[in-house]
N, C-alpha and C. Protein backbone atom coordinates (compact mmCIF):
# COMPACT_ATOMS: atom_id res chain seq x y z
N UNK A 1 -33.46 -45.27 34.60
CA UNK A 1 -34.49 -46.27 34.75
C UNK A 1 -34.05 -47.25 35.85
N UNK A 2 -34.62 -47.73 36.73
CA UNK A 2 -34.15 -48.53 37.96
C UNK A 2 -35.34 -49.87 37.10
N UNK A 3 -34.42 -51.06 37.53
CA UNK A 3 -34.54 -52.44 37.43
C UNK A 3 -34.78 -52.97 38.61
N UNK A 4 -35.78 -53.56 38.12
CA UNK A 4 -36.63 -53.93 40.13
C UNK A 4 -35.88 -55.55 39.63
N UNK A 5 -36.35 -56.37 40.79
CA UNK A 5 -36.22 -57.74 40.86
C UNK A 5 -37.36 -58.22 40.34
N UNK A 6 -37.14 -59.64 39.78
CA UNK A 6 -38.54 -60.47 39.10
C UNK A 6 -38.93 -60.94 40.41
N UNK A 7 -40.61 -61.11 40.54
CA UNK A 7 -41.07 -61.29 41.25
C UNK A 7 -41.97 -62.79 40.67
N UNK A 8 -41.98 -63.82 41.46
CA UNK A 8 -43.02 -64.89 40.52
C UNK A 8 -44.15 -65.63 41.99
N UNK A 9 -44.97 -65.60 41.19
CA UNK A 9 -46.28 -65.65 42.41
C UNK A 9 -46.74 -67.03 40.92
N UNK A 10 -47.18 -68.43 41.46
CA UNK A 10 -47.30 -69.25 40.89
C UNK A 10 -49.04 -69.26 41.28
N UNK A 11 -49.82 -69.42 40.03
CA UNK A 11 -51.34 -69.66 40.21
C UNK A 11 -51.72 -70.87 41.33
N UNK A 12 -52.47 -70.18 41.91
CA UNK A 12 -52.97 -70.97 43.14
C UNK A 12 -52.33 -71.47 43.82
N UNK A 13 -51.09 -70.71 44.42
CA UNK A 13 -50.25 -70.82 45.38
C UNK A 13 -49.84 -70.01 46.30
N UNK A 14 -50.11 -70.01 47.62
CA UNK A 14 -49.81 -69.11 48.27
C UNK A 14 -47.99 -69.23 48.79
N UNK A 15 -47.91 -67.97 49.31
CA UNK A 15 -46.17 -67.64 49.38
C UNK A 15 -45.45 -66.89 49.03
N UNK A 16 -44.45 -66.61 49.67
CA UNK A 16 -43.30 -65.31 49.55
C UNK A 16 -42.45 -65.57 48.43
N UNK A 17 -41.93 -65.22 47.72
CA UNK A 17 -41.06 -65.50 46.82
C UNK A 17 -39.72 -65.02 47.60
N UNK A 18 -38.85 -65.87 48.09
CA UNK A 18 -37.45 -65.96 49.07
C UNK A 18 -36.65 -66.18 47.79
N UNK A 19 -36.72 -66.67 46.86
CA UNK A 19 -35.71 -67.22 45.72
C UNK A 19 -36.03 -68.63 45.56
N UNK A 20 -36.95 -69.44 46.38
CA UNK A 20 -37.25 -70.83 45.87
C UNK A 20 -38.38 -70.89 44.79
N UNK A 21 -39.27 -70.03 45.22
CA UNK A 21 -40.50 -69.84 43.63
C UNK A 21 -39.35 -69.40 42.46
N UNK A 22 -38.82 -68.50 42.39
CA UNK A 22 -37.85 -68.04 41.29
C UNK A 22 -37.15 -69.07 40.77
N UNK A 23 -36.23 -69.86 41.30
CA UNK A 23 -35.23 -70.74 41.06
C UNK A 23 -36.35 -72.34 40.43
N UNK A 24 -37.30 -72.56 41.27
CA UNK A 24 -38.80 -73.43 40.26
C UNK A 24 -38.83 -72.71 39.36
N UNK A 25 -39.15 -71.49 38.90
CA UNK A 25 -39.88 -71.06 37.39
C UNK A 25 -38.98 -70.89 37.11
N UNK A 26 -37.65 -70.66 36.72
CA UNK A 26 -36.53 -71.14 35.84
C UNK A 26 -36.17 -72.09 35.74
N UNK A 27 -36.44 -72.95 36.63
CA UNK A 27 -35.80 -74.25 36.41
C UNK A 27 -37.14 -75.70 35.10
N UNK A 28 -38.67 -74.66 35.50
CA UNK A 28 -39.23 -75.42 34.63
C UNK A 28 -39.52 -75.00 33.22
N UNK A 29 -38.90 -73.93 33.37
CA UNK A 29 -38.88 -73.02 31.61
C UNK A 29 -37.66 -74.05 31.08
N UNK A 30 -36.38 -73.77 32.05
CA UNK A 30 -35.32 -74.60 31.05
C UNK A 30 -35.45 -76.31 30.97
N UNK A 31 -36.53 -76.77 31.80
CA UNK A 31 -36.31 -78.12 31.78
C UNK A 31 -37.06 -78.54 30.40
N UNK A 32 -38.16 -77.64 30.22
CA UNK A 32 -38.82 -77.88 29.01
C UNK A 32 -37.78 -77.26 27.63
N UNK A 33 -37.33 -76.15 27.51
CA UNK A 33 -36.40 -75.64 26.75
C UNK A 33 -35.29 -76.74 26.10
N UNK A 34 -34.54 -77.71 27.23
CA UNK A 34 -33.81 -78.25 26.58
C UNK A 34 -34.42 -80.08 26.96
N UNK A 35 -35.01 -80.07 26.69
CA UNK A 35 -36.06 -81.48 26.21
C UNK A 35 -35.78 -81.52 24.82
N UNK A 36 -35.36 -82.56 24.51
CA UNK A 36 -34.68 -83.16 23.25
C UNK A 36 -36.39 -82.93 22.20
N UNK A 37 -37.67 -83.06 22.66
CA UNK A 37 -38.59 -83.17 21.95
C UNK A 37 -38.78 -81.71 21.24
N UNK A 38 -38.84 -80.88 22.10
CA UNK A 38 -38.66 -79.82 21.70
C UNK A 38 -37.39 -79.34 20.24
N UNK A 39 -36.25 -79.94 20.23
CA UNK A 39 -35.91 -79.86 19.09
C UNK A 39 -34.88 -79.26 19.05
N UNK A 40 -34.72 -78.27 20.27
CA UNK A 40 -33.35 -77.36 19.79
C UNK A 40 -31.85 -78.22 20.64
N UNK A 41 -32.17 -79.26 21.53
CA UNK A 41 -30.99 -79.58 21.86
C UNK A 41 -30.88 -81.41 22.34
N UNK A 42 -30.10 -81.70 21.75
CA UNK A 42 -29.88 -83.26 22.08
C UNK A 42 -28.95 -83.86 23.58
N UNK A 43 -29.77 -84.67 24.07
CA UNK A 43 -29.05 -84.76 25.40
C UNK A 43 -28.25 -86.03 25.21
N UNK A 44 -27.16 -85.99 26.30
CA UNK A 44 -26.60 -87.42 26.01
C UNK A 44 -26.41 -87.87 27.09
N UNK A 45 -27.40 -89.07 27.82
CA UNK A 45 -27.73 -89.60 29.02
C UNK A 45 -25.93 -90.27 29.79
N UNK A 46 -25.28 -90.76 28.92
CA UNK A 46 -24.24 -90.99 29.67
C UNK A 46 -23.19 -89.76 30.21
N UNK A 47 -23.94 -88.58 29.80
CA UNK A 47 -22.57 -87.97 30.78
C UNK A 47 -23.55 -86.96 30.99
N UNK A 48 -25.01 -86.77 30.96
CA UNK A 48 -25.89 -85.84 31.56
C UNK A 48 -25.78 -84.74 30.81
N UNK A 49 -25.51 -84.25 29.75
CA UNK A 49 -25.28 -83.01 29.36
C UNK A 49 -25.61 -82.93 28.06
N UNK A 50 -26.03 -81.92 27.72
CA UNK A 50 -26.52 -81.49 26.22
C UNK A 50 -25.67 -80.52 25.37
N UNK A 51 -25.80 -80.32 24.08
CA UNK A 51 -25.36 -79.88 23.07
C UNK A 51 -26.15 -79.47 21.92
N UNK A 52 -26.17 -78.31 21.50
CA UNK A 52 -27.24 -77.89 20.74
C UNK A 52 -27.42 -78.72 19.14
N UNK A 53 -28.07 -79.13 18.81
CA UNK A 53 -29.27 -79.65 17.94
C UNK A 53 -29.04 -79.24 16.62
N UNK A 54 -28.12 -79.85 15.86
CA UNK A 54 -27.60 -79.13 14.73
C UNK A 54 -28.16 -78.97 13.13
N UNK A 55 -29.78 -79.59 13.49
CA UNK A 55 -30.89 -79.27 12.37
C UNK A 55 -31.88 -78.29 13.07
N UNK A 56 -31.49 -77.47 14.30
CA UNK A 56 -32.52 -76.56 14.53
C UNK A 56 -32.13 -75.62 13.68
N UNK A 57 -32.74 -74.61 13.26
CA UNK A 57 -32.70 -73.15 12.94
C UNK A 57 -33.05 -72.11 13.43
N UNK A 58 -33.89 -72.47 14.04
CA UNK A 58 -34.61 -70.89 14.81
C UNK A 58 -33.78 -70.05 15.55
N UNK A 59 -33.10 -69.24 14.84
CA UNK A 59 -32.11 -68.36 16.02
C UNK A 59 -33.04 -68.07 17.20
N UNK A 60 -34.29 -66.91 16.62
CA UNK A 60 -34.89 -66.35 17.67
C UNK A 60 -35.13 -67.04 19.17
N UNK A 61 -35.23 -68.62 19.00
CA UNK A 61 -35.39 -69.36 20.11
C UNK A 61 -34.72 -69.89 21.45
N UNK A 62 -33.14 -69.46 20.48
CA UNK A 62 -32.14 -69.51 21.10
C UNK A 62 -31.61 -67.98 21.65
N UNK A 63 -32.09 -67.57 20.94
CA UNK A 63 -32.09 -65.76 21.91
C UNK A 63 -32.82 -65.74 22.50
N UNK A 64 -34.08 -66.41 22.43
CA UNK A 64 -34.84 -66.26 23.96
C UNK A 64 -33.88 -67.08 25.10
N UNK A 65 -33.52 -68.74 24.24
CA UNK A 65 -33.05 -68.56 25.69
C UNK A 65 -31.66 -68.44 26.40
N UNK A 66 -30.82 -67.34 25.91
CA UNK A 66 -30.30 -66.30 26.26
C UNK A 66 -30.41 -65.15 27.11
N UNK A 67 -32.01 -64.79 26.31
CA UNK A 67 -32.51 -63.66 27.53
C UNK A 67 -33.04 -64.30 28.57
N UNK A 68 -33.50 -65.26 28.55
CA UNK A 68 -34.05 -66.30 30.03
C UNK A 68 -32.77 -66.42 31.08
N UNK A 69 -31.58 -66.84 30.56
CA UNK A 69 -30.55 -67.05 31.07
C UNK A 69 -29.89 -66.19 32.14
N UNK A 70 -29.58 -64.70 30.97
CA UNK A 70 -28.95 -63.78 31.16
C UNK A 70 -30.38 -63.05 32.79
N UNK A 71 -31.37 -63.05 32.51
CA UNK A 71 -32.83 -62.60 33.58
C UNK A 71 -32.19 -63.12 35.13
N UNK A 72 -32.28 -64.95 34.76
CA UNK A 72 -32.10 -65.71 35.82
C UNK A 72 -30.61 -65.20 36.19
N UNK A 73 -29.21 -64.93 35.87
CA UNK A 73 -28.10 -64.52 36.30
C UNK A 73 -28.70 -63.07 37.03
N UNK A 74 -29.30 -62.31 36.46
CA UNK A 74 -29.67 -60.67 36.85
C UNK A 74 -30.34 -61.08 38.36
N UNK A 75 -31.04 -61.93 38.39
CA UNK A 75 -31.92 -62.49 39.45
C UNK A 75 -31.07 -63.31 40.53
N UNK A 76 -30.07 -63.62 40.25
CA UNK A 76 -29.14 -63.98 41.13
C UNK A 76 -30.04 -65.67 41.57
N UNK A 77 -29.97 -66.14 40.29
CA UNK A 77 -30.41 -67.36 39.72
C UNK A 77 -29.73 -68.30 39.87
N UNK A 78 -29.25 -69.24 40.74
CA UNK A 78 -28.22 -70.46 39.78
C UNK A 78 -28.81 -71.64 39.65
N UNK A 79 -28.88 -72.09 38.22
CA UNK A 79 -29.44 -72.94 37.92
C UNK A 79 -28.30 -74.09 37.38
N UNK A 80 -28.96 -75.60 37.49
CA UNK A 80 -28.12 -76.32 36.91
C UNK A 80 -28.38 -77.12 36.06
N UNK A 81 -27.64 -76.30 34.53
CA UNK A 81 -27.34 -76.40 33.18
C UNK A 81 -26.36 -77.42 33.01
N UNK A 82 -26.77 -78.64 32.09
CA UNK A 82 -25.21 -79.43 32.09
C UNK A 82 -25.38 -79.28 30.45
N UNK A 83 -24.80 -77.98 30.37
CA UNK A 83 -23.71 -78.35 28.78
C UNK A 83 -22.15 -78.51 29.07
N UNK A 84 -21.46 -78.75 28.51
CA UNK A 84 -20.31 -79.14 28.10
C UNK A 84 -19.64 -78.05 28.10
N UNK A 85 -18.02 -78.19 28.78
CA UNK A 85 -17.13 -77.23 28.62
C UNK A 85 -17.25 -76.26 26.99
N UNK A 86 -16.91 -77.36 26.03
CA UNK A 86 -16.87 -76.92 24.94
C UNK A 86 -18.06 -75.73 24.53
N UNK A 87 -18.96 -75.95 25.03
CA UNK A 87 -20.18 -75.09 24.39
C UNK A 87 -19.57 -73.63 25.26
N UNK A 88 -19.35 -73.47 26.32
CA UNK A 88 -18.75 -72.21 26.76
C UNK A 88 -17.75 -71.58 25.98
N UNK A 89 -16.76 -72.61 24.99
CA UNK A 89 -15.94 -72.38 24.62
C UNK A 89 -16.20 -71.77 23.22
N UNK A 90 -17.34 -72.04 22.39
CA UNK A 90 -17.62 -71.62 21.62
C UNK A 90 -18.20 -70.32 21.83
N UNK A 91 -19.14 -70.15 22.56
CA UNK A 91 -20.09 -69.03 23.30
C UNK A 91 -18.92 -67.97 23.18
N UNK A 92 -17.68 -67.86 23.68
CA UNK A 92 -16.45 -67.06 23.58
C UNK A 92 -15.76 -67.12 22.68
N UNK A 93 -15.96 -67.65 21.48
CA UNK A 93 -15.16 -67.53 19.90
C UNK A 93 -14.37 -68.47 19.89
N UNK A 94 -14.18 -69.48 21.09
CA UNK A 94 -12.67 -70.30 20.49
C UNK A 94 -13.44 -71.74 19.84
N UNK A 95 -12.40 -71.84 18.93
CA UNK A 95 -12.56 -72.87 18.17
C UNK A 95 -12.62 -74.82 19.19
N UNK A 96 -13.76 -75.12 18.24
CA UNK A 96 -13.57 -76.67 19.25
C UNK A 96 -12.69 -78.02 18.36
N UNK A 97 -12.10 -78.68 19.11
CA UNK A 97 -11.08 -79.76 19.19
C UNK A 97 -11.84 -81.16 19.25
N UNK A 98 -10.98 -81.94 18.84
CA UNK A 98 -11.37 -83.45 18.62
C UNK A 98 -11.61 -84.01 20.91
N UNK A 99 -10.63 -82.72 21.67
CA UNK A 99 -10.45 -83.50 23.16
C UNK A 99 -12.11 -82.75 23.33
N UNK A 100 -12.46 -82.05 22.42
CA UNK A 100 -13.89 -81.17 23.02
C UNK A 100 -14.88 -82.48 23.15
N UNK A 101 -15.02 -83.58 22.33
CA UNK A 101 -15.96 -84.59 22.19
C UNK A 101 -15.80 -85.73 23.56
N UNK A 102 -14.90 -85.40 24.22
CA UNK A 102 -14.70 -86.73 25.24
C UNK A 102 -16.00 -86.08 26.54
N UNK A 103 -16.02 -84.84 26.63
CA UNK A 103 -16.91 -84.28 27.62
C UNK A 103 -18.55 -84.44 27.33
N UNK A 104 -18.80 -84.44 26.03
CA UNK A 104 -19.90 -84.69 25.34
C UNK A 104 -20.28 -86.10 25.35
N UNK A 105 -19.84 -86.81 24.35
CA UNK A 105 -19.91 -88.23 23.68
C UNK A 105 -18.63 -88.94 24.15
N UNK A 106 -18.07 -89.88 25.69
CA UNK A 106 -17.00 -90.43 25.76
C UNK A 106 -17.30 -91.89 24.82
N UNK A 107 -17.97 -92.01 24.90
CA UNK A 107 -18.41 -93.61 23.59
C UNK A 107 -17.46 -93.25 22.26
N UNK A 108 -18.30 -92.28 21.84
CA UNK A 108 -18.04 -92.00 20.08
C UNK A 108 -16.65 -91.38 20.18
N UNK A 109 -16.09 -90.50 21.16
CA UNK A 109 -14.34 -90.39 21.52
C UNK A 109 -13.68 -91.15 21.81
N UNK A 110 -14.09 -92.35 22.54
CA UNK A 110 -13.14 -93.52 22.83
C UNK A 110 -13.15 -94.36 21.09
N UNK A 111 -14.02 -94.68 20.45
CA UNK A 111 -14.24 -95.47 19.50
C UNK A 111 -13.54 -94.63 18.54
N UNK A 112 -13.52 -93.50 18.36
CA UNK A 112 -12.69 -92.49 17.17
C UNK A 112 -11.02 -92.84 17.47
N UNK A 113 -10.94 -93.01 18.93
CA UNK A 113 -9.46 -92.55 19.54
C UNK A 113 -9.00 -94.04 19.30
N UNK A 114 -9.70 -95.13 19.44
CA UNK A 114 -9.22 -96.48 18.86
C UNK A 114 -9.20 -96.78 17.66
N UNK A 115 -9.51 -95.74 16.74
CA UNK A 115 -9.72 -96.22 15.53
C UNK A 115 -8.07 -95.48 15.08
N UNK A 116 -7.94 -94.15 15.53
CA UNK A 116 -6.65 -93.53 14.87
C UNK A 116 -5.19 -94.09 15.72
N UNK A 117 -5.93 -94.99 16.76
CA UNK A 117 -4.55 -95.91 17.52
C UNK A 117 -4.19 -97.43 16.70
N UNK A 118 -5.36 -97.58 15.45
CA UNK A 118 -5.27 -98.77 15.26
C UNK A 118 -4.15 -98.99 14.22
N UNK A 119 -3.46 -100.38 14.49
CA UNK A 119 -1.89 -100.32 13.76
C UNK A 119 -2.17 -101.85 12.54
N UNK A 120 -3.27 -102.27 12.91
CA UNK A 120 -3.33 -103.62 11.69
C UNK A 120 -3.71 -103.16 9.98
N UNK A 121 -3.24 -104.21 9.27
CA UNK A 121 -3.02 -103.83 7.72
C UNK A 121 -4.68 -103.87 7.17
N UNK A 122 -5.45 -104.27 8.30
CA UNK A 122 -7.31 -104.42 7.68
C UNK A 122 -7.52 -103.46 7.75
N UNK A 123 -7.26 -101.99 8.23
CA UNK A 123 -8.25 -101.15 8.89
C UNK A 123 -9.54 -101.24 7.68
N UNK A 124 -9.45 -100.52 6.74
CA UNK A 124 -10.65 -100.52 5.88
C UNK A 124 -11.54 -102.21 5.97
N UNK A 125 -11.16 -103.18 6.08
CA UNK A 125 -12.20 -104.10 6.16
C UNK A 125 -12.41 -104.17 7.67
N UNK A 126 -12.19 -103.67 8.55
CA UNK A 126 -12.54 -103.85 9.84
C UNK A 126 -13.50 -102.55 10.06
N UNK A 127 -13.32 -101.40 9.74
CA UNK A 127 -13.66 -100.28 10.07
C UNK A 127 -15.30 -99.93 9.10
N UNK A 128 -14.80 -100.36 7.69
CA UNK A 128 -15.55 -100.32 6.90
C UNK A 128 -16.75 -99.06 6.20
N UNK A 129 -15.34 -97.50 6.81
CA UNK A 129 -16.30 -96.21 6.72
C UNK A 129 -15.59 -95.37 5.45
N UNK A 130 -16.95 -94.69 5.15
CA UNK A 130 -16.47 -93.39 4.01
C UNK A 130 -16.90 -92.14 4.81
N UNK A 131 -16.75 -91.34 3.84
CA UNK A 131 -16.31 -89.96 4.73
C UNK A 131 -17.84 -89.41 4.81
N UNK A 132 -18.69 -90.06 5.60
CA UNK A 132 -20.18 -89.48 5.64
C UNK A 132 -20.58 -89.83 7.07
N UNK A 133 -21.80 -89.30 7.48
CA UNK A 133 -22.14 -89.16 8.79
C UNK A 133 -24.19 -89.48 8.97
N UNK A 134 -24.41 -90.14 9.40
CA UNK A 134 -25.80 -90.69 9.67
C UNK A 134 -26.26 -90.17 11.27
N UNK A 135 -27.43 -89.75 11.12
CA UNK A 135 -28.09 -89.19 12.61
C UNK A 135 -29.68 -89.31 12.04
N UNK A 136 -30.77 -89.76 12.80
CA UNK A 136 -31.79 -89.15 12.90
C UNK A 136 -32.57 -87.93 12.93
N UNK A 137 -33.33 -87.62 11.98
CA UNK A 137 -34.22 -86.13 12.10
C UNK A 137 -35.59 -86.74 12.47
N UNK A 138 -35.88 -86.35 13.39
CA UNK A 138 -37.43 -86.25 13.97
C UNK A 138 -38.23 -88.18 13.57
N UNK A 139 -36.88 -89.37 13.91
CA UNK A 139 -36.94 -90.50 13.27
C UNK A 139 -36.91 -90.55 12.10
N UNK A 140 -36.59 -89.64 10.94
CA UNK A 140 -36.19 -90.10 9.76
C UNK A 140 -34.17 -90.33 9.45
N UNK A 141 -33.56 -91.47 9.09
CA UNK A 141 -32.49 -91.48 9.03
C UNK A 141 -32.45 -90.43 7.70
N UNK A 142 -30.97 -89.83 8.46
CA UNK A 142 -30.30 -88.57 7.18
C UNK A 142 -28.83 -88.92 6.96
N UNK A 143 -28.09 -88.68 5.99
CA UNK A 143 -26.77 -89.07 5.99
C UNK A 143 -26.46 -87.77 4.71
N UNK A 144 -25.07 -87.33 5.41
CA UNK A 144 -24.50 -86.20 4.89
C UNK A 144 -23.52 -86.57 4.87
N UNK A 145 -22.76 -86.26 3.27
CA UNK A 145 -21.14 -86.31 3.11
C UNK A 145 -20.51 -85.18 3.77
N UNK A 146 -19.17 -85.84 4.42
CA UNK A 146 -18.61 -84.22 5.38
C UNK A 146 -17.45 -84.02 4.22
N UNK A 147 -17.36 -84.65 3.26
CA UNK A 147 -16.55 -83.41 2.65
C UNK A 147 -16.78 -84.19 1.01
N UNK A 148 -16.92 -83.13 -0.07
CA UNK A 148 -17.48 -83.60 -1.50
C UNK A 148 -16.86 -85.00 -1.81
N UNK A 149 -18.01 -85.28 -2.24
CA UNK A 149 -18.02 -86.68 -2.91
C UNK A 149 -17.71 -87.88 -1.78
N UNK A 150 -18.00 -87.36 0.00
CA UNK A 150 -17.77 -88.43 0.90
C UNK A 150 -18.76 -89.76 0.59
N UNK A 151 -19.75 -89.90 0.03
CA UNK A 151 -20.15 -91.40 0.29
C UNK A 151 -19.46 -92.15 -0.63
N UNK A 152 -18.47 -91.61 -1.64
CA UNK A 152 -17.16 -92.81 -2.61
C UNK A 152 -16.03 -92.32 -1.68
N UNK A 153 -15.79 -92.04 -0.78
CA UNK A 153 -14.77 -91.74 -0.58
C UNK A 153 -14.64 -92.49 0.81
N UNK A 154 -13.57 -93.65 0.66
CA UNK A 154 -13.24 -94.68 1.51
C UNK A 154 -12.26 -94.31 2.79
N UNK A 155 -12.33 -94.01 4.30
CA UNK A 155 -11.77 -94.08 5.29
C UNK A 155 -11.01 -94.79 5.61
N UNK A 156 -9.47 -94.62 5.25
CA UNK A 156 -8.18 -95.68 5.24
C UNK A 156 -6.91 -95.32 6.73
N UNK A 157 -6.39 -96.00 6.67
CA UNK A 157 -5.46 -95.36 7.74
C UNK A 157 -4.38 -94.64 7.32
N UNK A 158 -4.77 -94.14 6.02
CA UNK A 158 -4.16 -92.89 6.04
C UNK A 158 -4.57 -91.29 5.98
N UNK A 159 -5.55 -91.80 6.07
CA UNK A 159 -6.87 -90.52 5.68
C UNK A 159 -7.72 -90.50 6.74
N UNK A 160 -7.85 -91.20 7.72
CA UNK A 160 -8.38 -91.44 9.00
C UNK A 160 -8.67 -90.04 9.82
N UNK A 161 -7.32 -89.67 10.02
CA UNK A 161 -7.07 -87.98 10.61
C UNK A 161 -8.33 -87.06 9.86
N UNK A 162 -8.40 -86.85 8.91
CA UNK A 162 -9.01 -85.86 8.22
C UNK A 162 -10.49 -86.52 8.56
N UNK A 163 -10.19 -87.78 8.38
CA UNK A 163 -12.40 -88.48 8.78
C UNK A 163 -12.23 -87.73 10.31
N UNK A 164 -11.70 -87.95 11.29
CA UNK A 164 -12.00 -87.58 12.74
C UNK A 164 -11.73 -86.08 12.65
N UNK A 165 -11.25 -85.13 12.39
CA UNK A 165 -11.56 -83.72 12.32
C UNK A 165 -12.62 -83.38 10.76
């Protein structure tokens, strides 16, 4: 079976497709694709880059856009995707690290990394966390214990390590 090249001819537009029509219609499939409204991926404006959306479910959506991906590479596509080292790193089986969050979120890594540098006898009245985690779904606040019985379970400086992994 021979594999031709994608060809994209845009409605009511005249023109050759050189690779600039191609490199537009991938670039406005993925701009809509990873639009935070859409659902499957959250962006984070201070370092430009996204990370997938960890109340989506829809595999299938994310295999599409896989096969979109994998098309645009066949097509000799390059588009520019800003996910995060780490997400490559997963994509290839390796496990991600507390240094994986500085490429993502440097805010919430600097504020974690001052919290396990901190040496005063308050931490718990300064810090004032249990082992649970708050994010927005579609504007409703959600809060999940990350490990049983986290909303009694008080974040001390000795237990700190285990809150940040």
């Amino acid at each position: 079976m021979f594999k031709k090249e994608l060809k994209i001819k845009f409605d009511g537009e005249e023109g050759i497709d050189e690779g600039g029509v191609k490199k537009e219609f991938f670039q406005l499939i993925f701009e809509q694709l990873l639009d935070p409204q859409f659902g499957m991926f959250i962006n984070f404006p201070e370092t430009r880059k996204c990370w997938i959306n960890h109340t989506s479910s829809d595999m299938d959506e994310f295999k599409l856009i896989g096969i979109l991906l994998g098309l645009a590479i066949y097509n000799g596509v390059t588009l520019n995707l800003a996910f995060p080292i780490g997400l490559y790193r997963k994509l290839m089986g390796s496990h991600l690290n507390f240094a994986d969050l500085e490429d993502v979120n440097p805010k919430l890594y600097s504020g974690l990394n001052q919290m396990l540098s901190y040496q005063g006898d308050d931490f718990t009245e300064i810090y004032d966390l249990n082992f649970t985690v708050s994010y927005d779904v579609y504007g409703s606040p959600v809060t999940i214990d990350l490990v049983d019985g986290g909303s009694s379970k008080i974040v001390t400086k000795d237990n700190r390590h285990d809150y940040v992994e």
